[in-house]
N, C-alpha and C. Protein backbone atom coordinates (compact mmCIF):
# COMPACT_ATOMS: atom_id res chain seq x y z
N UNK A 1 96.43 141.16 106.02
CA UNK A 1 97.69 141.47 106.68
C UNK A 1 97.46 141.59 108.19
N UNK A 2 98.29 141.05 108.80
CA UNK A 2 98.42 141.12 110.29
C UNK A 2 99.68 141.49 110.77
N UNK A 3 99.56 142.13 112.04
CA UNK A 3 100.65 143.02 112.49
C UNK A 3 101.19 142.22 114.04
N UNK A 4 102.45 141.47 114.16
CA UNK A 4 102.66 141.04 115.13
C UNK A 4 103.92 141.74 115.80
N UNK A 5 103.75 141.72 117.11
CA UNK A 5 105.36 141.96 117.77
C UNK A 5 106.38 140.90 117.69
N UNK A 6 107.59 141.58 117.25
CA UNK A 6 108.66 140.14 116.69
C UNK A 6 108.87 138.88 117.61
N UNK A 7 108.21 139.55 119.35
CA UNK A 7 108.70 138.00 120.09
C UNK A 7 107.46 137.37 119.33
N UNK A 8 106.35 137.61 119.29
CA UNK A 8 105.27 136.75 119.01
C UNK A 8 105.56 135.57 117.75
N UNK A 9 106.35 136.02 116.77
CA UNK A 9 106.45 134.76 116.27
C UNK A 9 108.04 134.06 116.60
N UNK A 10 108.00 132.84 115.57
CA UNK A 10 109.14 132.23 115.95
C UNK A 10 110.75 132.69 115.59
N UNK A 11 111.53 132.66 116.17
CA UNK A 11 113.01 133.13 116.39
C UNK A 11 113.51 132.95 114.79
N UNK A 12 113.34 131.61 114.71
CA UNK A 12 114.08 130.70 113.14
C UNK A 12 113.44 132.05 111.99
N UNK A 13 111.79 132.05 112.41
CA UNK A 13 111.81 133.00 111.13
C UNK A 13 111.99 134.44 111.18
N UNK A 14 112.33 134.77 112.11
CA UNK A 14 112.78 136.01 112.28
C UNK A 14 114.43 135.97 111.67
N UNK A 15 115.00 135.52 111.75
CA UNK A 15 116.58 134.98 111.51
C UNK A 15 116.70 134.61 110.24
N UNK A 16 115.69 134.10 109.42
CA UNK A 16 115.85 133.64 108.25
C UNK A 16 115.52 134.66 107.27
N UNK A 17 114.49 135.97 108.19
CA UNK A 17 114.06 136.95 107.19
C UNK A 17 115.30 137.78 107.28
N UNK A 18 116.22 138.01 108.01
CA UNK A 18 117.21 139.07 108.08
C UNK A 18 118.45 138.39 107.35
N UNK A 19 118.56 137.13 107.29
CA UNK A 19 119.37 136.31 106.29
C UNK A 19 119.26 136.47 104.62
N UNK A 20 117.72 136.49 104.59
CA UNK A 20 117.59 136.62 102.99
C UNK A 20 117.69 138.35 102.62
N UNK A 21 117.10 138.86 103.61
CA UNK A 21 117.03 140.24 103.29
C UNK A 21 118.76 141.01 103.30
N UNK A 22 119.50 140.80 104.82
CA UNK A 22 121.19 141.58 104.75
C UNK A 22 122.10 140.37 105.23
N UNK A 23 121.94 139.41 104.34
CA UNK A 23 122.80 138.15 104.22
C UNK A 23 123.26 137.45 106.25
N UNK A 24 122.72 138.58 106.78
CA UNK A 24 122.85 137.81 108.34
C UNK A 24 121.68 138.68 108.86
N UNK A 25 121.51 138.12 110.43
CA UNK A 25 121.00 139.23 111.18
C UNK A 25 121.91 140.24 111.46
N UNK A 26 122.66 140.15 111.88
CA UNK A 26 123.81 141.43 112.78
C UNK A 26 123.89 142.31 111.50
N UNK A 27 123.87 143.57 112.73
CA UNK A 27 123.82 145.07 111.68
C UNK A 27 124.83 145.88 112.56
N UNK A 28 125.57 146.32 111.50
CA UNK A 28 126.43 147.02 111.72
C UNK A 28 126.69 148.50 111.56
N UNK A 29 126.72 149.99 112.76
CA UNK A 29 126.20 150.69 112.44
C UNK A 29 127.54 151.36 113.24
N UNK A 30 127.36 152.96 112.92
CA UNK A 30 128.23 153.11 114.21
C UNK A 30 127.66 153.44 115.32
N UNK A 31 126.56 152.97 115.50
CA UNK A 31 126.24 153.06 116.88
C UNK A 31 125.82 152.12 117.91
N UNK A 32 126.09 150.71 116.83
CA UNK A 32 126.24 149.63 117.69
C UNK A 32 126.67 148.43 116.58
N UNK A 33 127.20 146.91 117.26
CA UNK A 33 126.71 145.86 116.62
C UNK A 33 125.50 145.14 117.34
N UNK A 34 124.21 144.76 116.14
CA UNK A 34 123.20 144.43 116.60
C UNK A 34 122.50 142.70 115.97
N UNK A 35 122.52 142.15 116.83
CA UNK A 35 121.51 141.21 116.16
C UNK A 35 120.41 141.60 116.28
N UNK A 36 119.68 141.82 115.08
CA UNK A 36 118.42 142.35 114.82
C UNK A 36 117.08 141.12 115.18
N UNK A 37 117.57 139.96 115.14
CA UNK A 37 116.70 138.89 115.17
C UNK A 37 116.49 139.25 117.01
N UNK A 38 117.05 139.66 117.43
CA UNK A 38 116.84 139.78 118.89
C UNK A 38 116.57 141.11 119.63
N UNK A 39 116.39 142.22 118.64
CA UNK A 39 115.89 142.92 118.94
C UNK A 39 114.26 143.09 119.17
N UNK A 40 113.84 144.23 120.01
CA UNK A 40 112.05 144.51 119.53
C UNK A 40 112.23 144.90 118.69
N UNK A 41 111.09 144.78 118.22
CA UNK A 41 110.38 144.67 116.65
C UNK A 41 108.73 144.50 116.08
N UNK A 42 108.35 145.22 115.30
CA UNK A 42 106.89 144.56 114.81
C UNK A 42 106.83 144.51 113.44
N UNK A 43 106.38 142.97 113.17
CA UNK A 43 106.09 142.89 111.26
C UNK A 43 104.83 142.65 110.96
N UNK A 44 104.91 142.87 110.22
CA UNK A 44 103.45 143.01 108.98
C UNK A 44 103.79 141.39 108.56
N UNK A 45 102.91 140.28 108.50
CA UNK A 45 102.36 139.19 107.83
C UNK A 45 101.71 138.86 107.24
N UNK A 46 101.61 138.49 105.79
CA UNK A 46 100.78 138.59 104.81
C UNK A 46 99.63 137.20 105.12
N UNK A 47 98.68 136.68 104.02
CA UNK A 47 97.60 135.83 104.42
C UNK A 47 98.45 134.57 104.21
N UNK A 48 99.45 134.57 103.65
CA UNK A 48 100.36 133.20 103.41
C UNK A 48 101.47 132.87 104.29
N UNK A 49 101.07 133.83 105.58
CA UNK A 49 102.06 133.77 106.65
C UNK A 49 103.13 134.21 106.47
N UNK A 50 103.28 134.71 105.48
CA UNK A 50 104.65 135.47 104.54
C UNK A 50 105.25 136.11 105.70
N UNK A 51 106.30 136.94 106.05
CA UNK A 51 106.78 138.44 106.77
C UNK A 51 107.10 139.21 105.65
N UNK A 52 106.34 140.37 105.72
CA UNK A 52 105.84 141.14 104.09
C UNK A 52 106.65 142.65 104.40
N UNK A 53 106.93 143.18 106.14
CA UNK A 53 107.15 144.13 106.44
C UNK A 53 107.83 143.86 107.89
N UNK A 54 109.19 144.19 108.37
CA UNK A 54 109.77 144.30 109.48
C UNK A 54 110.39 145.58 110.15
N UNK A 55 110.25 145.94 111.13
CA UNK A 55 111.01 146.99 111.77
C UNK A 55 111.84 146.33 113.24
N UNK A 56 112.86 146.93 113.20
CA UNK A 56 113.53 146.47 114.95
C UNK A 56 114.35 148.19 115.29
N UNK A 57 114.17 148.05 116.64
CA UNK A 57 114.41 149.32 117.24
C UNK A 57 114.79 149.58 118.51
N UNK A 58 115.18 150.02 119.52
CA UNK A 58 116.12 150.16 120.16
C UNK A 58 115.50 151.26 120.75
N UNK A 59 115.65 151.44 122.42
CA UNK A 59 115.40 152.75 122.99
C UNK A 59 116.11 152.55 124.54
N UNK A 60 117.22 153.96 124.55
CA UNK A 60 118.23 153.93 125.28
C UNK A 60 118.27 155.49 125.61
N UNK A 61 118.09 155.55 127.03
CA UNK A 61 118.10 157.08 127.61
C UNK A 61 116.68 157.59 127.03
N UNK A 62 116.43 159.13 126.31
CA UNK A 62 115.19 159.25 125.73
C UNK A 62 115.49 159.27 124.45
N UNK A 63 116.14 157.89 123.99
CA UNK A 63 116.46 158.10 122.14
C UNK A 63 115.48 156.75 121.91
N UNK A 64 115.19 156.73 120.86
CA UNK A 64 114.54 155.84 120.13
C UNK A 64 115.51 155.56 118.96
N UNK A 65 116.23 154.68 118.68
CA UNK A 65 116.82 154.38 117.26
C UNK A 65 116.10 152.90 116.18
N UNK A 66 115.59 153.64 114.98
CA UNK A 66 115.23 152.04 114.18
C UNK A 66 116.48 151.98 113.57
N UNK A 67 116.47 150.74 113.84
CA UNK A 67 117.70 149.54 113.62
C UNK A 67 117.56 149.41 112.06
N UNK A 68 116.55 148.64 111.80
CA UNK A 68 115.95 148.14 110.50
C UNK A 68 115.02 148.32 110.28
N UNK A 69 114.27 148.33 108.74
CA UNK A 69 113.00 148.39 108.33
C UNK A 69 112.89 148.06 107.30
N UNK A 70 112.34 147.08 106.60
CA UNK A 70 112.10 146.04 105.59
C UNK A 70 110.89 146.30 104.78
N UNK A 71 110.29 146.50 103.85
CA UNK A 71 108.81 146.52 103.30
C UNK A 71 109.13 145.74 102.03
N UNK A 72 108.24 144.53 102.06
CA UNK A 72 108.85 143.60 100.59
C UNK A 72 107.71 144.00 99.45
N UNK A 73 106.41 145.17 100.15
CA UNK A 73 106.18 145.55 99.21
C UNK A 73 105.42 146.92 99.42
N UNK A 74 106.18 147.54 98.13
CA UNK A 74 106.58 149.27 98.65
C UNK A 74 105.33 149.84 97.74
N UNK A 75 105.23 150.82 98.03
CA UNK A 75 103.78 151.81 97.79
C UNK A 75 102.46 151.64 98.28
N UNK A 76 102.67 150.64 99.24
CA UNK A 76 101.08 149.61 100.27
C UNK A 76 100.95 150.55 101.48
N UNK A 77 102.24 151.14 102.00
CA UNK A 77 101.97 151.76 103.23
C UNK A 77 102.35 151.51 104.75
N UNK A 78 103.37 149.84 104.32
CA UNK A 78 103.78 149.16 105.30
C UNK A 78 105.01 149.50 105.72
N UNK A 79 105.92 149.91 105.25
CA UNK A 79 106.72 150.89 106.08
C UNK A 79 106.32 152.02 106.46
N UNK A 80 105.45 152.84 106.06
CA UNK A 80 104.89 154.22 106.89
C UNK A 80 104.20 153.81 108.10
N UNK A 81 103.52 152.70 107.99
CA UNK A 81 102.69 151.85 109.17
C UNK A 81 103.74 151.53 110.36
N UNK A 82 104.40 150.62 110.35
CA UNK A 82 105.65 150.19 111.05
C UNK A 82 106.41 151.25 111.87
N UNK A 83 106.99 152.32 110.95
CA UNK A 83 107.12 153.69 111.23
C UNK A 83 106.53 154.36 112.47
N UNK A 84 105.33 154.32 112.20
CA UNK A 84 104.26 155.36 112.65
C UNK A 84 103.94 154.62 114.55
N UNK A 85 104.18 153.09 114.37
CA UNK A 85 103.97 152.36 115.02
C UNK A 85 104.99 152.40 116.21
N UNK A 86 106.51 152.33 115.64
CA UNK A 86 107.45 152.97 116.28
C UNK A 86 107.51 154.07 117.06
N UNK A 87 106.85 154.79 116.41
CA UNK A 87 106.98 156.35 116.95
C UNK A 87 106.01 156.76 118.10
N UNK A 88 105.33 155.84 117.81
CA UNK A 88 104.23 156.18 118.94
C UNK A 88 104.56 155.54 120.44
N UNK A 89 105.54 154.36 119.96
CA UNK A 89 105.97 153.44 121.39
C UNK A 89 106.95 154.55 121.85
N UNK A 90 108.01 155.45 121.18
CA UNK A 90 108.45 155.88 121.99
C UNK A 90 108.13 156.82 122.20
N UNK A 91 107.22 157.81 122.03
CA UNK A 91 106.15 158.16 122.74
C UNK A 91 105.82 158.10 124.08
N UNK A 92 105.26 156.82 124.20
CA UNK A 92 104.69 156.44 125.21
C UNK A 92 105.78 156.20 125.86
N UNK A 93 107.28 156.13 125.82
CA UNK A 93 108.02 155.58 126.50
C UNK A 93 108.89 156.87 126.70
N UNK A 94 108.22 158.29 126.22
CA UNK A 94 109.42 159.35 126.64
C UNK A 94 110.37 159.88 126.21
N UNK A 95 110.40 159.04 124.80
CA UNK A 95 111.61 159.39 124.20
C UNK A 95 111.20 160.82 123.63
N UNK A 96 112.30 161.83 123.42
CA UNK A 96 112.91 163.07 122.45
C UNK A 96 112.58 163.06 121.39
N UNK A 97 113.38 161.61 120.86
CA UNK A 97 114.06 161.77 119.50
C UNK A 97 113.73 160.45 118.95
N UNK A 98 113.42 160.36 117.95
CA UNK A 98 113.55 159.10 117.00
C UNK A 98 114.44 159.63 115.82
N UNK A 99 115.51 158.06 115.88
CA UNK A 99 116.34 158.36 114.95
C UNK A 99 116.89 157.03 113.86
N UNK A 100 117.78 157.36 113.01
CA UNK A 100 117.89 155.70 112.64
C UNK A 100 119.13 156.74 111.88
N UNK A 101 119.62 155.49 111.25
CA UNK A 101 121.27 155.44 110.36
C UNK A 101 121.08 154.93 109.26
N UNK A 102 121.70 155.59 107.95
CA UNK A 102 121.52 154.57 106.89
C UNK A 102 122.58 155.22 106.04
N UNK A 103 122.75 154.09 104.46
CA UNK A 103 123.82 154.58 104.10
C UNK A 103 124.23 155.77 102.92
N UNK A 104 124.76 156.36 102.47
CA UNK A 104 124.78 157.34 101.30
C UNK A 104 124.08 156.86 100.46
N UNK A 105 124.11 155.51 99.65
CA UNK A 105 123.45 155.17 98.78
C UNK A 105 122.65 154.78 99.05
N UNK A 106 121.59 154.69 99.73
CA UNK A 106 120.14 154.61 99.98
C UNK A 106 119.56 155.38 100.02
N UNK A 107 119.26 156.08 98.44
CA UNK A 107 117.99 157.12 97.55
C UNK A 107 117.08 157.21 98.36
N UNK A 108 116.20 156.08 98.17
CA UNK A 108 115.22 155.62 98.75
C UNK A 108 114.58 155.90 100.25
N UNK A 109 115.83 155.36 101.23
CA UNK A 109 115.45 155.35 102.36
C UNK A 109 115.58 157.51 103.27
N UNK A 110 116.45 157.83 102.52
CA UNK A 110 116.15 159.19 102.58
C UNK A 110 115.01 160.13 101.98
N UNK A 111 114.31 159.69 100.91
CA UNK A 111 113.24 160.33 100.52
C UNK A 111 112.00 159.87 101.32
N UNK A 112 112.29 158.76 101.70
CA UNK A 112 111.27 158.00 102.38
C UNK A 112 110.58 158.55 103.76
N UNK A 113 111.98 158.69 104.62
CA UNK A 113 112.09 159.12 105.93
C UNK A 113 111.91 160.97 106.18
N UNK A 114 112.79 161.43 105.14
CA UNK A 114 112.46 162.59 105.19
C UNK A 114 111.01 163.50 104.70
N UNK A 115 110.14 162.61 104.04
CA UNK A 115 108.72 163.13 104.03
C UNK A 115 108.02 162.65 105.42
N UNK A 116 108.58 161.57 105.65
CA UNK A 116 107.47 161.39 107.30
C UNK A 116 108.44 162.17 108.46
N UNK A 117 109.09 163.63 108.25
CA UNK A 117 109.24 164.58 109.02
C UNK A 117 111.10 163.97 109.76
N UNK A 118 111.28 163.91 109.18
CA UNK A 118 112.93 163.24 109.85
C UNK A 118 113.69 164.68 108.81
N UNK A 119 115.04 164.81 110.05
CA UNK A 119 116.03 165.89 108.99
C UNK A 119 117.81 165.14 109.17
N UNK A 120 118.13 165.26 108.26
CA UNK A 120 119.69 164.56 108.45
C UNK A 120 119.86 165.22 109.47
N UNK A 121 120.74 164.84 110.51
CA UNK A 121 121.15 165.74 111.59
C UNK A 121 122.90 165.37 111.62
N UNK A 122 123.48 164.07 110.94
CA UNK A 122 125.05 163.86 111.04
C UNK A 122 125.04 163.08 110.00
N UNK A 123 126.33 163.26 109.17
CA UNK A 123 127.18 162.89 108.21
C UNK A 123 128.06 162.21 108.85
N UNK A 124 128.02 160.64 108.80
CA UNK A 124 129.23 159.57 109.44
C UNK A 124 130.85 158.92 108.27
N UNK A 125 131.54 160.09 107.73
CA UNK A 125 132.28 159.47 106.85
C UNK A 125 133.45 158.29 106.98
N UNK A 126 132.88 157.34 105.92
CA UNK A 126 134.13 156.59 105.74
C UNK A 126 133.47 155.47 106.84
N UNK A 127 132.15 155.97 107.56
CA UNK A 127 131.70 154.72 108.17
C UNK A 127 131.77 153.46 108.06
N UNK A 128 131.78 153.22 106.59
CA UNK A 128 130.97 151.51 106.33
C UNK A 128 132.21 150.72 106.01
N UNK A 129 133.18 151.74 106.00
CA UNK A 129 134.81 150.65 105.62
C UNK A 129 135.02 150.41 107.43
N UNK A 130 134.74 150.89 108.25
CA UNK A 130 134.76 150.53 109.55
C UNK A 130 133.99 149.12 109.50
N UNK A 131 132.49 149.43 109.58
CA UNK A 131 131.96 148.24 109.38
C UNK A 131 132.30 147.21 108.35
N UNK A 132 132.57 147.46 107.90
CA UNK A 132 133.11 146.08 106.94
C UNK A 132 134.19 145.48 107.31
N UNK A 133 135.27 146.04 108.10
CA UNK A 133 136.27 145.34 109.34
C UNK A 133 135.60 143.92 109.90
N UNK A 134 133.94 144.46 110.66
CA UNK A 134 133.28 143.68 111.15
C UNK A 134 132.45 142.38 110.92
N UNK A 135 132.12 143.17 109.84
CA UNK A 135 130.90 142.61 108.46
C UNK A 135 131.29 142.41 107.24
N UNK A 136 132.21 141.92 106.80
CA UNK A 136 132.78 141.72 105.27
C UNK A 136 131.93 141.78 104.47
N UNK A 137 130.50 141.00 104.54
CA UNK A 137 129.98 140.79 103.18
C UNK A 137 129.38 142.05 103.07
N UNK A 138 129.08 143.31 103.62
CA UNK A 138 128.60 144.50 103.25
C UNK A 138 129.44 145.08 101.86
N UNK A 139 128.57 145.28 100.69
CA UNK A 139 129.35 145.34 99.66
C UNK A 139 129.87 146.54 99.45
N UNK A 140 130.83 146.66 98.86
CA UNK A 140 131.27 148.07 98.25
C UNK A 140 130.64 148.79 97.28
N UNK A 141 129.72 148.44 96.63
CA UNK A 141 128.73 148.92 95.63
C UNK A 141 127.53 149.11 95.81
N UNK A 142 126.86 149.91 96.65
CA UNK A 142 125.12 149.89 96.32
C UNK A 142 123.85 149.86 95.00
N UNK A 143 122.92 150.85 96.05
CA UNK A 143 121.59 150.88 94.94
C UNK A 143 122.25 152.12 93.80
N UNK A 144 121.61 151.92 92.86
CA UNK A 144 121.96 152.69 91.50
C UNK A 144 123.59 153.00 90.92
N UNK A 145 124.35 152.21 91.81
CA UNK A 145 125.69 151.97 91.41
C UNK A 145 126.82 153.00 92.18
N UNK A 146 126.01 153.42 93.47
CA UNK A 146 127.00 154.65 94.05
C UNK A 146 128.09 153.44 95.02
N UNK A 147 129.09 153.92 95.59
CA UNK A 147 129.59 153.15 96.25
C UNK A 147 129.32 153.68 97.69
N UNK A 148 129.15 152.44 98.63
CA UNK A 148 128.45 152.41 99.92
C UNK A 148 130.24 153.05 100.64
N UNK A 149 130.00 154.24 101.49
CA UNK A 149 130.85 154.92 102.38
C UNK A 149 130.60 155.60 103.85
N UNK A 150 129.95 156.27 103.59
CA UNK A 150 129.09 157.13 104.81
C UNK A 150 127.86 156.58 105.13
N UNK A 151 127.79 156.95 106.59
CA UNK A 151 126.46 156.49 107.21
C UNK A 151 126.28 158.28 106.94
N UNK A 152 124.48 158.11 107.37
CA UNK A 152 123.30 159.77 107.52
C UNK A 152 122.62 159.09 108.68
N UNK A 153 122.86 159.96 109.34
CA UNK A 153 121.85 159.56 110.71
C UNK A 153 121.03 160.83 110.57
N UNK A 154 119.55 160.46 110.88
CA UNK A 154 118.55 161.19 110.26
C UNK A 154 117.30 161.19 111.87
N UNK A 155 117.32 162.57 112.08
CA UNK A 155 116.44 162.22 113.50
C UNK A 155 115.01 163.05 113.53
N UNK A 156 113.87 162.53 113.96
CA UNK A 156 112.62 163.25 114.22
C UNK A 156 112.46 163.82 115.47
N UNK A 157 112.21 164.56 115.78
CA UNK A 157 112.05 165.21 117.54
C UNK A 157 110.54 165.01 117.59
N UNK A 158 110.46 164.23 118.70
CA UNK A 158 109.05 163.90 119.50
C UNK A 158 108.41 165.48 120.11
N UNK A 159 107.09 165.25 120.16
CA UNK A 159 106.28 166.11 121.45
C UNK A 159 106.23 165.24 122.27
């Protein structure tokens, strides 16, 4: 596995991984609309040139926000890596706070985030029918069958 910064490889496959993964690049949050293919970013590449692990992220004033974070394969360590990788750029860049957004029904991404030291800090209701104004194909049904409504914005405070 190799770890590149997203300009380093090519655009097409950066665009094609956010296609297969949330049916486009653009992410829709309430705190921005983003093409993620054009954001910074660093992925994990497997020996088959695969993109196995992506993050994109954002840093504005002393906030750090991840946009996205992808691991196509979970219990390896490549999203805690990516993560960790993040956190340290803004770091170095001053930031407060690292934070990110995600939705009610993502089990997952809250158990995930909240062991590597993150605490909900806002409840966004009724968020994702906003975004879906924007973004149609965001479905009304998530993971384990809850229906997608509220964003959780979930933040870590830097030293």
């Amino acid at each position: 596995m190799n770890t590149y910064a997203v300009e380093d490889l090519p655009r097409n496959k950066i665009t094609e991984f956010f296609k297969l993964q949330w049916g486009s690049p653009e992410m829709v949050t309430s705190s921005g609309i983003y093409d993620c293919s054009a954001l910074d970013g660093i992925t994990v590449v497997n020996e088959e040139d695969n993109i196995i692990g992506l993050i994109t992220y954002i840093i504005k004033d002393k906030e750090c926000e991840i946009i996205s974070l992808d691991s196509m394969e979970e219990g390896k360590g490549i999203g805690t890596s990516l993560v960790q990788e993040v956190e340290n750029l803004a770091i170095k860049n001053n930031c407060k706070i690292l934070k990110l957004i995600t939705t009610n029904d993502n089990l997952l991404a809250l158990k995930f985030y909240q062991k590597r030291g993150f605490i909900l800090s806002k409840i966004i209701n009724n968020a994702v029918e906003r975004a879906r104004k924007l973004k149609p194909e965001i479905p009304l049904i998530g993971n384990d069958g809850i229906p997608i409504r509220d964003e959780i914005e979930l933040v870590k405070v830097l030293n």
